[in-house]
PDB file of N, CA and C in Angstrom:
ATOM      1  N   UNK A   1     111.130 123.997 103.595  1.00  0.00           N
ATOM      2  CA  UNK A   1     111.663 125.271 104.057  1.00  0.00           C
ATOM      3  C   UNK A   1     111.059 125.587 105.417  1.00  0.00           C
ATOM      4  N   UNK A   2     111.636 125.806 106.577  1.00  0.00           N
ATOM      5  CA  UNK A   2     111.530 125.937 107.689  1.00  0.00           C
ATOM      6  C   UNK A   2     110.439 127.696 107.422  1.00  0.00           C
ATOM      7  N   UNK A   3     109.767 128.024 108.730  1.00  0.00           N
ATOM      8  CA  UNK A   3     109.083 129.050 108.338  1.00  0.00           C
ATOM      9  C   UNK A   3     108.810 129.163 110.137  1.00  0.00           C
ATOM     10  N   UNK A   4     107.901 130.496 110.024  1.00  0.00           N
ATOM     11  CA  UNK A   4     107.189 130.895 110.945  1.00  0.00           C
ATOM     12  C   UNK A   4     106.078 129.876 111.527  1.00  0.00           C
ATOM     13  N   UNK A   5     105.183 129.663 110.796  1.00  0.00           N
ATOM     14  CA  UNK A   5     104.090 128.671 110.857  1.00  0.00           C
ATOM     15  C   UNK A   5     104.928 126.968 111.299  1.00  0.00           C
ATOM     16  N   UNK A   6     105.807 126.424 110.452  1.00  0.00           N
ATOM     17  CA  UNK A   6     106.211 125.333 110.658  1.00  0.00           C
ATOM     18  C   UNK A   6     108.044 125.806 110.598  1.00  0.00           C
ATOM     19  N   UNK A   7     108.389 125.842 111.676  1.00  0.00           N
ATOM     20  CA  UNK A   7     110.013 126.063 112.192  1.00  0.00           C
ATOM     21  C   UNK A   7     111.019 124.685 111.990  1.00  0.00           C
ATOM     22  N   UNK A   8     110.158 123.519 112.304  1.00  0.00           N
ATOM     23  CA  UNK A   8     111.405 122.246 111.964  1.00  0.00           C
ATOM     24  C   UNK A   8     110.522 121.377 110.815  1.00  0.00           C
ATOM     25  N   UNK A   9     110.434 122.234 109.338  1.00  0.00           N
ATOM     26  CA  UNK A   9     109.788 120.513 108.363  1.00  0.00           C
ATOM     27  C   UNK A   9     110.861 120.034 108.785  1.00  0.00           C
ATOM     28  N   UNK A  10     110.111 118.527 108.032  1.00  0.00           N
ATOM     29  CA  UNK A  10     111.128 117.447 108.134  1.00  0.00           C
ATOM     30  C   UNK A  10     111.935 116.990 106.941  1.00  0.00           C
ATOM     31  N   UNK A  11     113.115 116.616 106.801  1.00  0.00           N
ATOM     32  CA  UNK A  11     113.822 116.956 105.328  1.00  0.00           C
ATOM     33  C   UNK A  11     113.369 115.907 104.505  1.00  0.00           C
ATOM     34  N   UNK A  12     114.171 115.741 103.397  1.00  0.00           N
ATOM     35  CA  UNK A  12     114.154 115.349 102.094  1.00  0.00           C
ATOM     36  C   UNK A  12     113.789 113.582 102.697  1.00  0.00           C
ATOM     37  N   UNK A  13     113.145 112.713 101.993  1.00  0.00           N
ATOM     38  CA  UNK A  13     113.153 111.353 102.105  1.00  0.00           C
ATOM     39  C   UNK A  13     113.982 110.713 100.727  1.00  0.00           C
ATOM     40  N   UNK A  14     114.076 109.682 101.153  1.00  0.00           N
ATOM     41  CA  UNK A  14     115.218 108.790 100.187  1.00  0.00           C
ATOM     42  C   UNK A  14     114.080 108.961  98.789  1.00  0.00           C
ATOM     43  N   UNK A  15     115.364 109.087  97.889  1.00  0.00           N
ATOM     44  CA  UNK A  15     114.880 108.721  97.047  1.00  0.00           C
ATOM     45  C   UNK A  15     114.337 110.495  96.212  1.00  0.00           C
ATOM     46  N   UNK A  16     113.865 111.173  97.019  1.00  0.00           N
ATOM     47  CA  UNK A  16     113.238 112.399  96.618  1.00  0.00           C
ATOM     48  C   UNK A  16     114.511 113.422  95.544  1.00  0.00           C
ATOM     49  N   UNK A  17     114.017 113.937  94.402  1.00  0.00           N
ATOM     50  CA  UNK A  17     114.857 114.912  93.811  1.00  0.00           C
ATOM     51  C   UNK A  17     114.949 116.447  94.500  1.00  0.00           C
ATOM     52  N   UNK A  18     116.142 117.118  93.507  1.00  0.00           N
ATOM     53  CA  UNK A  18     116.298 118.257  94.571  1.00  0.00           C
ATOM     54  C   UNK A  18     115.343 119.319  93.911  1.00  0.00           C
ATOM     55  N   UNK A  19     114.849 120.459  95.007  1.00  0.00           N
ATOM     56  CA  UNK A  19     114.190 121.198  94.625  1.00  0.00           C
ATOM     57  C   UNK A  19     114.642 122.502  94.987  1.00  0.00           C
ATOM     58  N   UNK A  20     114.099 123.602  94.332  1.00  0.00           N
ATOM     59  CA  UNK A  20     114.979 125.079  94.571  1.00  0.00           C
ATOM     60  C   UNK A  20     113.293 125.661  94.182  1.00  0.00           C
ATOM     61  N   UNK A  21     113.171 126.755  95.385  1.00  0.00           N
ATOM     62  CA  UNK A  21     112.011 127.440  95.381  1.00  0.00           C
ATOM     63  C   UNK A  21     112.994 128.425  95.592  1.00  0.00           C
ATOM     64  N   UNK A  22     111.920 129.566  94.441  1.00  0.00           N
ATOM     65  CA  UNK A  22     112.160 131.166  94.294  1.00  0.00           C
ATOM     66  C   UNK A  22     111.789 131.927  94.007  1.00  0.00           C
ATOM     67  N   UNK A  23     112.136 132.695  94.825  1.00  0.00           N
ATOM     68  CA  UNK A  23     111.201 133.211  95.796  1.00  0.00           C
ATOM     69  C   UNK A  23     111.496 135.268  95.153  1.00  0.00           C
ATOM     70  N   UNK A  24     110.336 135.963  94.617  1.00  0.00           N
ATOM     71  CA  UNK A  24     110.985 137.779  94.101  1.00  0.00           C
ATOM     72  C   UNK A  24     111.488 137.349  92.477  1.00  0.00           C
ATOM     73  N   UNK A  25     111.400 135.859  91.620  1.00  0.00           N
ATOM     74  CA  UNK A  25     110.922 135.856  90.340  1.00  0.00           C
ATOM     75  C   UNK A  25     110.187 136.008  89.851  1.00  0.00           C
ATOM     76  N   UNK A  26     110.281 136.653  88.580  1.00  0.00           N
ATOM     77  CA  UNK A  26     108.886 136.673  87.704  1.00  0.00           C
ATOM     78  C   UNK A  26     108.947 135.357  86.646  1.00  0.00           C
ATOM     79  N   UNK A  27     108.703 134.692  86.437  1.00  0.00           N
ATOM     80  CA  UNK A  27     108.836 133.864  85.125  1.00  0.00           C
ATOM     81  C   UNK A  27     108.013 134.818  83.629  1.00  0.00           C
ATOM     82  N   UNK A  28     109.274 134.539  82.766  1.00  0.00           N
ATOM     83  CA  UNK A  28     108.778 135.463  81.466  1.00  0.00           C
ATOM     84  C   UNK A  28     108.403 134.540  80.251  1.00  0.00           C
ATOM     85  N   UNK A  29     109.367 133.197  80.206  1.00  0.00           N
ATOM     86  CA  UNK A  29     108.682 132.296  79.508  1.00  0.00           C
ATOM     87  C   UNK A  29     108.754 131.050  80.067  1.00  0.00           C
ATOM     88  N   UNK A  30     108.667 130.271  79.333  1.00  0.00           N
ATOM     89  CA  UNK A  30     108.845 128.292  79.361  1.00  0.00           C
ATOM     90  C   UNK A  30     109.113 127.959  77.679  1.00  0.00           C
ATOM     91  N   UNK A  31     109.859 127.523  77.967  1.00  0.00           N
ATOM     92  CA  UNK A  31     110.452 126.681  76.725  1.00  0.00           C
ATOM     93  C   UNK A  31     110.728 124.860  76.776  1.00  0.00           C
ATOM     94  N   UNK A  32     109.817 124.494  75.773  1.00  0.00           N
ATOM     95  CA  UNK A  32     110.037 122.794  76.117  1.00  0.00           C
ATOM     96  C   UNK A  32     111.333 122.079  75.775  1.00  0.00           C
ATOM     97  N   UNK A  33     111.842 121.403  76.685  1.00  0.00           N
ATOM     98  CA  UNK A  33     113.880 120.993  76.339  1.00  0.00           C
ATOM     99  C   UNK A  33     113.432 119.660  75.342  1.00  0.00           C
ATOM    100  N   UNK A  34     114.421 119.641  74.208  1.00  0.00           N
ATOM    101  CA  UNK A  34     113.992 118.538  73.414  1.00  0.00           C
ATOM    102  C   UNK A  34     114.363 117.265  74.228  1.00  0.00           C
ATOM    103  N   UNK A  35     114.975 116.852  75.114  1.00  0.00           N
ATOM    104  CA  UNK A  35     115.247 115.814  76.194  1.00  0.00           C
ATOM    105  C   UNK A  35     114.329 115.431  77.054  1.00  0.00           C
ATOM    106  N   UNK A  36     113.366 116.512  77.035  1.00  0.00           N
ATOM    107  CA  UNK A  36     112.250 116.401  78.224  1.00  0.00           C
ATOM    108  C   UNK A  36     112.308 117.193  79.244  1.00  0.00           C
ATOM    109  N   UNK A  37     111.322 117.332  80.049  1.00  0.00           N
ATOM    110  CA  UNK A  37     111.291 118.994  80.976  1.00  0.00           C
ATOM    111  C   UNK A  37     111.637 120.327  80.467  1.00  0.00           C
ATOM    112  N   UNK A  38     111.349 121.358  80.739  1.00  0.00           N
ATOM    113  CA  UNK A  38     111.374 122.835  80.685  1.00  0.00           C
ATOM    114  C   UNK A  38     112.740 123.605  80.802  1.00  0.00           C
ATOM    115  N   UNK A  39     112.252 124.304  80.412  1.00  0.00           N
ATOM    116  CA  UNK A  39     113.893 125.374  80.568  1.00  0.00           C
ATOM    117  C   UNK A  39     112.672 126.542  81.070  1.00  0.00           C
ATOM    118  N   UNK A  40     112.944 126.959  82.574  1.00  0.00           N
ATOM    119  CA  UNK A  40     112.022 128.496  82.893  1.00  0.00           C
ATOM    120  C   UNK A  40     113.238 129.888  82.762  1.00  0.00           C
ATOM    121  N   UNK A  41     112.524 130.542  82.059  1.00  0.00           N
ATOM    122  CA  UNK A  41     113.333 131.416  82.062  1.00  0.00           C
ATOM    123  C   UNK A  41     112.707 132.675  82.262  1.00  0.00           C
ATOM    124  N   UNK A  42     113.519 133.581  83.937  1.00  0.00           N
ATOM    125  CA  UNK A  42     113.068 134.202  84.767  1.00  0.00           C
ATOM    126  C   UNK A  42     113.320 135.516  84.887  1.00  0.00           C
ATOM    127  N   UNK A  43     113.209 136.541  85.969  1.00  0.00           N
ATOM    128  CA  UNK A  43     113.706 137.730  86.066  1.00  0.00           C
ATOM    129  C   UNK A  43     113.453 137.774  87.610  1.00  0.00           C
ATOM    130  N   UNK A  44     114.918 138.503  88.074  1.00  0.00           N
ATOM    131  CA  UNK A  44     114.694 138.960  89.289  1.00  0.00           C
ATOM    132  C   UNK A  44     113.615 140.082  89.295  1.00  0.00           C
ATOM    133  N   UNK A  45     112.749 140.577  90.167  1.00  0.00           N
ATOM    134  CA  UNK A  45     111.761 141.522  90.058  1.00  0.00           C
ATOM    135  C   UNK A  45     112.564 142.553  90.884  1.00  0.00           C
ATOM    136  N   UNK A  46     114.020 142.765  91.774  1.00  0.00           N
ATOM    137  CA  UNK A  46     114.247 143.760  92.346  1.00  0.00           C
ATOM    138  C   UNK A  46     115.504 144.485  91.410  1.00  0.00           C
ATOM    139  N   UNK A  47     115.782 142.995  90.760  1.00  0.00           N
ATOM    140  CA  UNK A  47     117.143 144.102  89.795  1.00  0.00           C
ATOM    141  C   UNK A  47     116.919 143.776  87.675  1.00  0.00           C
ATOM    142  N   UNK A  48     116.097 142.891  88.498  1.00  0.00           N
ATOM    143  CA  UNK A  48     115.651 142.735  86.499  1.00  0.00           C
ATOM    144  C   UNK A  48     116.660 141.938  85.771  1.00  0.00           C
ATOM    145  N   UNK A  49     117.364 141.463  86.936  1.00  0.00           N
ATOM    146  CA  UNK A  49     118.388 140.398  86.143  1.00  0.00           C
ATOM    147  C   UNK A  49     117.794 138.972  86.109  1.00  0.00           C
ATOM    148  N   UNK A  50     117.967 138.941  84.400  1.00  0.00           N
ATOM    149  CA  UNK A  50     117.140 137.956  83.355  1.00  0.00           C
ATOM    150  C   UNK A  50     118.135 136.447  84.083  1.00  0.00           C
ATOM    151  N   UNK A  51     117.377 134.990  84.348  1.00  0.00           N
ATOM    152  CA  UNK A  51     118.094 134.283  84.287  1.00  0.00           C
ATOM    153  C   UNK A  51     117.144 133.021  83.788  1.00  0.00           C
ATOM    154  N   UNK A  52     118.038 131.863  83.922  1.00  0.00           N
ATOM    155  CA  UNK A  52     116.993 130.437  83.390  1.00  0.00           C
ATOM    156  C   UNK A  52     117.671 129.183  84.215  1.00  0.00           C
ATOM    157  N   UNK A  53     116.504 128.322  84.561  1.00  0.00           N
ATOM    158  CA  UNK A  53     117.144 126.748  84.967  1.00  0.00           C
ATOM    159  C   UNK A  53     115.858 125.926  84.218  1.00  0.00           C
ATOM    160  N   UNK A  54     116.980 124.626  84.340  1.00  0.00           N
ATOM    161  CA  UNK A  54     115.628 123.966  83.522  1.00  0.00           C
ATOM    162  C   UNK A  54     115.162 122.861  84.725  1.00  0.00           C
ATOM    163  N   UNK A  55     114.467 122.283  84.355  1.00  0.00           N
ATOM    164  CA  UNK A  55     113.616 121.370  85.112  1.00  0.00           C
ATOM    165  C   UNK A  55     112.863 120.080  84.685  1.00  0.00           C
ATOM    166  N   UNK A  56     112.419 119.165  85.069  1.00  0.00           N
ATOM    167  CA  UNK A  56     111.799 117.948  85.288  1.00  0.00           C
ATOM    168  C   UNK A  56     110.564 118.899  85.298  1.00  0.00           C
ATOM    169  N   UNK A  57     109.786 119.351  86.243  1.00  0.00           N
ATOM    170  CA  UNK A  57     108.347 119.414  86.940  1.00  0.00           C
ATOM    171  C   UNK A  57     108.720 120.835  87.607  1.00  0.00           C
ATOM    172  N   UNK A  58     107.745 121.747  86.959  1.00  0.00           N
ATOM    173  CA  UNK A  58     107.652 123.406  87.634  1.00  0.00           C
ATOM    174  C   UNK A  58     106.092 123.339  87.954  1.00  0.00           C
ATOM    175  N   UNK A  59     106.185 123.579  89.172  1.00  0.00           N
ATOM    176  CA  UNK A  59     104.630 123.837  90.201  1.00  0.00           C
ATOM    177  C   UNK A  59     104.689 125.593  90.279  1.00  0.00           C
ATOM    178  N   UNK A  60     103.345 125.765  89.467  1.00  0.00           N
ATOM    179  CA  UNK A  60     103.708 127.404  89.115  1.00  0.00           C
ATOM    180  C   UNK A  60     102.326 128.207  90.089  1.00  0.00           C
ATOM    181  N   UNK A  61     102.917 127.788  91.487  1.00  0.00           N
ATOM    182  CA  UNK A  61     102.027 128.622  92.950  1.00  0.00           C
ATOM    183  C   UNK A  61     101.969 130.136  92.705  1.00  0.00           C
ATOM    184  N   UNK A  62     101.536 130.650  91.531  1.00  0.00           N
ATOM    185  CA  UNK A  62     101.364 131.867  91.011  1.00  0.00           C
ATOM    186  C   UNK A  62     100.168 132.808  91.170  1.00  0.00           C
ATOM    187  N   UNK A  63      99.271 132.353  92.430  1.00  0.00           N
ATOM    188  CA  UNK A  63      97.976 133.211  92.386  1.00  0.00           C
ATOM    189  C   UNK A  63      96.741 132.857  91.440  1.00  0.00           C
ATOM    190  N   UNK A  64      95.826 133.781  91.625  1.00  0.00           N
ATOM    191  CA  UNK A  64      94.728 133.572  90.480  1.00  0.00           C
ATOM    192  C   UNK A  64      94.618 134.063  89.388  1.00  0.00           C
ATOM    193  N   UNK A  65      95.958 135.184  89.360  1.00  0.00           N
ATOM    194  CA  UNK A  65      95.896 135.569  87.683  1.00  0.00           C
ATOM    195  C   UNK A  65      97.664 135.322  87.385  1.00  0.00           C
ATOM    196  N   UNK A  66      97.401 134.281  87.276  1.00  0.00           N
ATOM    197  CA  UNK A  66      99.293 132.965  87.056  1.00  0.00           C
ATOM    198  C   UNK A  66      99.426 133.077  85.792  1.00  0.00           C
ATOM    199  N   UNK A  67     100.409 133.888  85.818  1.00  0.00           N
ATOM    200  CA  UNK A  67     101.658 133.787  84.240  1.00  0.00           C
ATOM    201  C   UNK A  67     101.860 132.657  84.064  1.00  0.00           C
ATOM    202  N   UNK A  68     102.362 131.925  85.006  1.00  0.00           N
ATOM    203  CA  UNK A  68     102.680 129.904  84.300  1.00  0.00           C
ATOM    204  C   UNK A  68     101.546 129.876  83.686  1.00  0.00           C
ATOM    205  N   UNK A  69      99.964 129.479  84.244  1.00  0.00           N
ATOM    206  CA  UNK A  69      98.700 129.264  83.092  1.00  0.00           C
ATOM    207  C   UNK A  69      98.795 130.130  82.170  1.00  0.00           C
ATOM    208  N   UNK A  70      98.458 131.192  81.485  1.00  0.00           N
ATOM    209  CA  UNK A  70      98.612 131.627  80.754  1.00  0.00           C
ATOM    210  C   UNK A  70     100.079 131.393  79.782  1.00  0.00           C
ATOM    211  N   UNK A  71     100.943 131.237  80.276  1.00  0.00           N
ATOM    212  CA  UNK A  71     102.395 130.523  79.202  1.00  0.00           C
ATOM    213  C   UNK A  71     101.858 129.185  79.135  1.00  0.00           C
ATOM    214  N   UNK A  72     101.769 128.798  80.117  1.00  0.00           N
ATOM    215  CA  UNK A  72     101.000 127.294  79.367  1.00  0.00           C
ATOM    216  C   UNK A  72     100.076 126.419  78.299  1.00  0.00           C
ATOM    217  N   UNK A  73      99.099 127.383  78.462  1.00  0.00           N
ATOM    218  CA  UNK A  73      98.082 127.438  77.706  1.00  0.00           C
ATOM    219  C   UNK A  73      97.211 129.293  77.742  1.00  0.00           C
ATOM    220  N   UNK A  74      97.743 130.149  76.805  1.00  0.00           N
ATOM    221  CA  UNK A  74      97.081 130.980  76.240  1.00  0.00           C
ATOM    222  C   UNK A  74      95.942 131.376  76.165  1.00  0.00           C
ATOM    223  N   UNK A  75      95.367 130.477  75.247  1.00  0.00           N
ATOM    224  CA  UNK A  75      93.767 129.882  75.050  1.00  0.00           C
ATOM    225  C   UNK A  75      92.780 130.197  76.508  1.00  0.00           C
ATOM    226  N   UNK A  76      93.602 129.541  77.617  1.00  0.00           N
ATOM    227  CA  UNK A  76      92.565 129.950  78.750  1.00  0.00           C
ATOM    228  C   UNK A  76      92.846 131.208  79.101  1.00  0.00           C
ATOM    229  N   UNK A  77      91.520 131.457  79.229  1.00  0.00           N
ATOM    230  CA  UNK A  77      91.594 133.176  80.039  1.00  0.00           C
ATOM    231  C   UNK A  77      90.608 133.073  81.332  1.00  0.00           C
ATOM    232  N   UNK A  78      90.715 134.126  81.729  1.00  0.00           N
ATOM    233  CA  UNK A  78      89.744 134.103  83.162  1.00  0.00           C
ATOM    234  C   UNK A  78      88.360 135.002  82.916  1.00  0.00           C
ATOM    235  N   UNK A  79      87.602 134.715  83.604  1.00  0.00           N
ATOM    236  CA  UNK A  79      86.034 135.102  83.293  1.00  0.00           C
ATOM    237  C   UNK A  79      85.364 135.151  84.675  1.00  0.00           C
ATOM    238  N   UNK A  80      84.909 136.036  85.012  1.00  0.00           N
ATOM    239  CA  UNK A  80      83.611 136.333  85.882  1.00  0.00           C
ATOM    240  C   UNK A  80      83.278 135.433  86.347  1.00  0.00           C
ATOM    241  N   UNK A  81      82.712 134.302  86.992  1.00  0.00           N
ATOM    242  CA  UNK A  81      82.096 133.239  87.648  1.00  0.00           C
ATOM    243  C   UNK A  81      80.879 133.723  88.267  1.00  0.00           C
ATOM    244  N   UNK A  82      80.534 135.456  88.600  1.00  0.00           N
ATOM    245  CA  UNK A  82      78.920 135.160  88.991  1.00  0.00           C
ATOM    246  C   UNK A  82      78.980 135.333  90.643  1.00  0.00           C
ATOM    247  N   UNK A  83      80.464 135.130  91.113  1.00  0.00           N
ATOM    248  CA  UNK A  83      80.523 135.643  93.106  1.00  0.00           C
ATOM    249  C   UNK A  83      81.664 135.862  93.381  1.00  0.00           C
ATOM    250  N   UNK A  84      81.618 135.893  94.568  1.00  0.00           N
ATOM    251  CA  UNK A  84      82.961 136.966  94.844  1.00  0.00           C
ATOM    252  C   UNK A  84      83.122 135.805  96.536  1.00  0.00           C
ATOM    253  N   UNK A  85      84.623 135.468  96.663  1.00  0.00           N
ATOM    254  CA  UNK A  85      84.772 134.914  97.946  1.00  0.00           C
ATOM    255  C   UNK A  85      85.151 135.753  98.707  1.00  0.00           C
ATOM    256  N   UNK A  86      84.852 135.572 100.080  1.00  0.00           N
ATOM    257  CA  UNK A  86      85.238 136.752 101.029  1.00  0.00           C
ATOM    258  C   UNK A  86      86.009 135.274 102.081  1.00  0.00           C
ATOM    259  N   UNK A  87      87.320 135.963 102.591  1.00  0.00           N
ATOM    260  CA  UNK A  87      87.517 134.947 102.963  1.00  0.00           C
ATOM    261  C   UNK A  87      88.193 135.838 104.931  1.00  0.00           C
ATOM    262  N   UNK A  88      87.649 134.810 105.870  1.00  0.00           N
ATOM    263  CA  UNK A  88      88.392 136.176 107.245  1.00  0.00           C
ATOM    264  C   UNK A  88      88.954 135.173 108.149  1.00  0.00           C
ATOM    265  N   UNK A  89      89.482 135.364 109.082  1.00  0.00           N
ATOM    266  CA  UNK A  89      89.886 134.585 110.467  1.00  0.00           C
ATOM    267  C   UNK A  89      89.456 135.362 111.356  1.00  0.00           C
ATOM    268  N   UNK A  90      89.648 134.443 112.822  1.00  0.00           N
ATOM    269  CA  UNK A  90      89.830 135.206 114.490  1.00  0.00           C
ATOM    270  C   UNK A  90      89.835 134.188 114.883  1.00  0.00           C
ATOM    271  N   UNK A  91      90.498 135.160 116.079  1.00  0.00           N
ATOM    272  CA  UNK A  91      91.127 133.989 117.317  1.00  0.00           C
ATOM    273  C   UNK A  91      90.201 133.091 117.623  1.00  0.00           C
ATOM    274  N   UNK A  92      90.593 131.802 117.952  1.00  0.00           N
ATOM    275  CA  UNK A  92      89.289 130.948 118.788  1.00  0.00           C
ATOM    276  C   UNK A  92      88.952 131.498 120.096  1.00  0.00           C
ATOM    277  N   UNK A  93      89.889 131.959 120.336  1.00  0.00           N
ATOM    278  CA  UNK A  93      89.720 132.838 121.800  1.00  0.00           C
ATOM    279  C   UNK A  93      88.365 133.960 121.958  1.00  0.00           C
ATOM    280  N   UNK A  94      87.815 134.161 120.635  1.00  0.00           N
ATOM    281  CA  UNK A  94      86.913 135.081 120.597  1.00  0.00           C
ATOM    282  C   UNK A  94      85.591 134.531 120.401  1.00  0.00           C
ATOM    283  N   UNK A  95      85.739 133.239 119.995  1.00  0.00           N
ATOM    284  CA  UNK A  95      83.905 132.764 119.890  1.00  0.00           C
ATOM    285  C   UNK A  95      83.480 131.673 120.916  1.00  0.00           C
ATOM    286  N   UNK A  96      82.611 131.376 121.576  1.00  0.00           N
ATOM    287  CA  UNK A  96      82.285 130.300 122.286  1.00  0.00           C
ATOM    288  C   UNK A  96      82.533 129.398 122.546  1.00  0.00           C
ATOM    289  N   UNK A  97      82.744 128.337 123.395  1.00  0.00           N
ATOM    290  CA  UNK A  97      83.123 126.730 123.883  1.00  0.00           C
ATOM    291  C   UNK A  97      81.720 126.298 122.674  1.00  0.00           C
ATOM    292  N   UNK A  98      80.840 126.580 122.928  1.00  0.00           N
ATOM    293  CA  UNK A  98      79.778 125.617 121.732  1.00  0.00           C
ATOM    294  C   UNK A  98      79.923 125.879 120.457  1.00  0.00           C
ATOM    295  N   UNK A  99      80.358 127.178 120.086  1.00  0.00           N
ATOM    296  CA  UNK A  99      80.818 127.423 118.600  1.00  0.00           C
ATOM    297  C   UNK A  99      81.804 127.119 118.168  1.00  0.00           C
ATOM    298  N   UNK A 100      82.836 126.698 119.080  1.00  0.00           N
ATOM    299  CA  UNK A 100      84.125 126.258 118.277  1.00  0.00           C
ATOM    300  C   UNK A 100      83.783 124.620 118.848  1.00  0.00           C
ATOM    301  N   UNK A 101      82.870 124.006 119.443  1.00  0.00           N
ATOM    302  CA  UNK A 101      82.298 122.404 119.245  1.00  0.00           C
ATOM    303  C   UNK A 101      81.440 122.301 117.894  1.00  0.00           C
ATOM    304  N   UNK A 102      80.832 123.108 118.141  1.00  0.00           N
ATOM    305  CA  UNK A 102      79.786 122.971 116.795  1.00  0.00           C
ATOM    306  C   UNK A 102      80.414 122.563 115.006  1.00  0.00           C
ATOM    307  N   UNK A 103      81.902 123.842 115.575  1.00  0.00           N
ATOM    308  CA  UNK A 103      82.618 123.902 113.951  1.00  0.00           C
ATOM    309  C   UNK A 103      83.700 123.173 113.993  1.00  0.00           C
ATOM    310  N   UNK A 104      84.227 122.184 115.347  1.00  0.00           N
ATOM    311  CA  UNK A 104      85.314 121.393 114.876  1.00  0.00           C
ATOM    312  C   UNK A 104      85.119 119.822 113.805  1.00  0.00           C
ATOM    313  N   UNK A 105      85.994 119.869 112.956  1.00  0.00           N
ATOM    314  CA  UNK A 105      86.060 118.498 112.395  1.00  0.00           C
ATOM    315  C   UNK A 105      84.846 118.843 111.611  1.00  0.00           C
ATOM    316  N   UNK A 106      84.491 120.011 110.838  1.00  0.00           N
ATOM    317  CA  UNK A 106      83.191 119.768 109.989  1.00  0.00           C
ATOM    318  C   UNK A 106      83.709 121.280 109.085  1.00  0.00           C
ATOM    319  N   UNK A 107      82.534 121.040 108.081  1.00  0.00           N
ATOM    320  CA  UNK A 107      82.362 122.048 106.840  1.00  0.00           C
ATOM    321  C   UNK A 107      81.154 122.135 106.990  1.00  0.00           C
ATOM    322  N   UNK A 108      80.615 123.174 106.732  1.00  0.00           N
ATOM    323  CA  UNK A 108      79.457 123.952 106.436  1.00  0.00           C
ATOM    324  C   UNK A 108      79.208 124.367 105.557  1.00  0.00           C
ATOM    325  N   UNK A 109      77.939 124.347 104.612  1.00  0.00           N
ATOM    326  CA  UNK A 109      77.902 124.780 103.405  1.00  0.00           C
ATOM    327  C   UNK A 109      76.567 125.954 103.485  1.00  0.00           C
ATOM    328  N   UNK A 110      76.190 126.684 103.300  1.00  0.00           N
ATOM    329  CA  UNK A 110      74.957 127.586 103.412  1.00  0.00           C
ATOM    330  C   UNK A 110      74.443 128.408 102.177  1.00  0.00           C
ATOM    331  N   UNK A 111      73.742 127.447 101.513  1.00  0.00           N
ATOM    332  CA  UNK A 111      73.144 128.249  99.896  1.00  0.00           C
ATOM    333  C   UNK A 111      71.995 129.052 100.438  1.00  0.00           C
ATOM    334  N   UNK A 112      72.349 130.532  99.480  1.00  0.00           N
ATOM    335  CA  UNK A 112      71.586 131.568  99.696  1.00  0.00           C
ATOM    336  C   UNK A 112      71.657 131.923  98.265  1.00  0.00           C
ATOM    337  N   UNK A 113      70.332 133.226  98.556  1.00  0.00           N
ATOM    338  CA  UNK A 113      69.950 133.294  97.038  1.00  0.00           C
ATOM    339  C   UNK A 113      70.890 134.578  96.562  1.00  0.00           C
ATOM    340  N   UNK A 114      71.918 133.938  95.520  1.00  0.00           N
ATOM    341  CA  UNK A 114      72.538 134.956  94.798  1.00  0.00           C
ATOM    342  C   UNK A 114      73.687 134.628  95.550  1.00  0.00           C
ATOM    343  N   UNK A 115      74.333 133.699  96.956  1.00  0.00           N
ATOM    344  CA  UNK A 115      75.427 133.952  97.492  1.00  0.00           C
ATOM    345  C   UNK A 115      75.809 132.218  97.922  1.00  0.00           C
ATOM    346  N   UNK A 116      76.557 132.338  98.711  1.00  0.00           N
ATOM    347  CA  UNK A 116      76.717 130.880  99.285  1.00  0.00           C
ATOM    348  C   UNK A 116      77.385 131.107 100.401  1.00  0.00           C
ATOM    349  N   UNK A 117      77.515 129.971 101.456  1.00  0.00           N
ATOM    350  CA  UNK A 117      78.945 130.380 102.904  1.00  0.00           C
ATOM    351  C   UNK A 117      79.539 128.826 102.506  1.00  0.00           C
ATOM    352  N   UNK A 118      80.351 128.820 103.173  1.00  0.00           N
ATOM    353  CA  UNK A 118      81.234 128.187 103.190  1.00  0.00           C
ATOM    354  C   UNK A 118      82.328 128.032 104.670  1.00  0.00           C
ATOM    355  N   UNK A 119      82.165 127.156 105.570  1.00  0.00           N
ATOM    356  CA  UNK A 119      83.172 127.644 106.607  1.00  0.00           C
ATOM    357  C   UNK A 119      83.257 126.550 107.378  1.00  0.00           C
TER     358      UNK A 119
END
């Protein structure tokens, strides 16, 4: 899908199946097709009109608290982990010729007590 960030992807390669991303659904369940793959069955979130397709393979890019995991498996729930990520940007235009040498082509890791960086 063409976008802001990337204006010309490049299309489909041989061989590849078709895919349909959508986009203002909620998914309400999953049901397993006795043939194999899923049947998702959805809701528009602006008019609440209920619908379903089925599928091979659903990639459920749902955030950190994802209805697909939870329909998937129940059992898991989410829990506290103990930190909190803070995550920011800015322009390169705003930090140094040696700070943006220092941080190209690398990760940084910085354990502190009770916290960590990451950048």
């Amino acid at each position: 899908m063409s976008s802001e960030a990337c204006p010309k992807p490049p299309g489909p390669a041989a061989g590849d199946g078709k895919v349909r991303y959508l986009a203002g659904q909620r998914v309400t369940a999953l049901e397993n097709r006795p043939a194999g793959g899923l049947t998702v069955h959805y809701e528009d979130v602006n008019t609440q009109t209920q619908r379903s397709i089925d599928a091979d393979l659903v990639i459920g890019a749902d955030g950190v608290h994802s209805t697909v995991r939870q329909l998937v498996n129940a059992s898991v729930k989410q829990s506290y982990t103990g930190y909190v990520a803070w995550r920011g940007t800015l322009p390169a235009k705003s930090v140094s010729p040696e700070t943006l040498k220092h941080f190209s082509n690398s990760q940084v890791f910085n354990l502190a007590r009770g916290t960590y960086l990451v950048w």
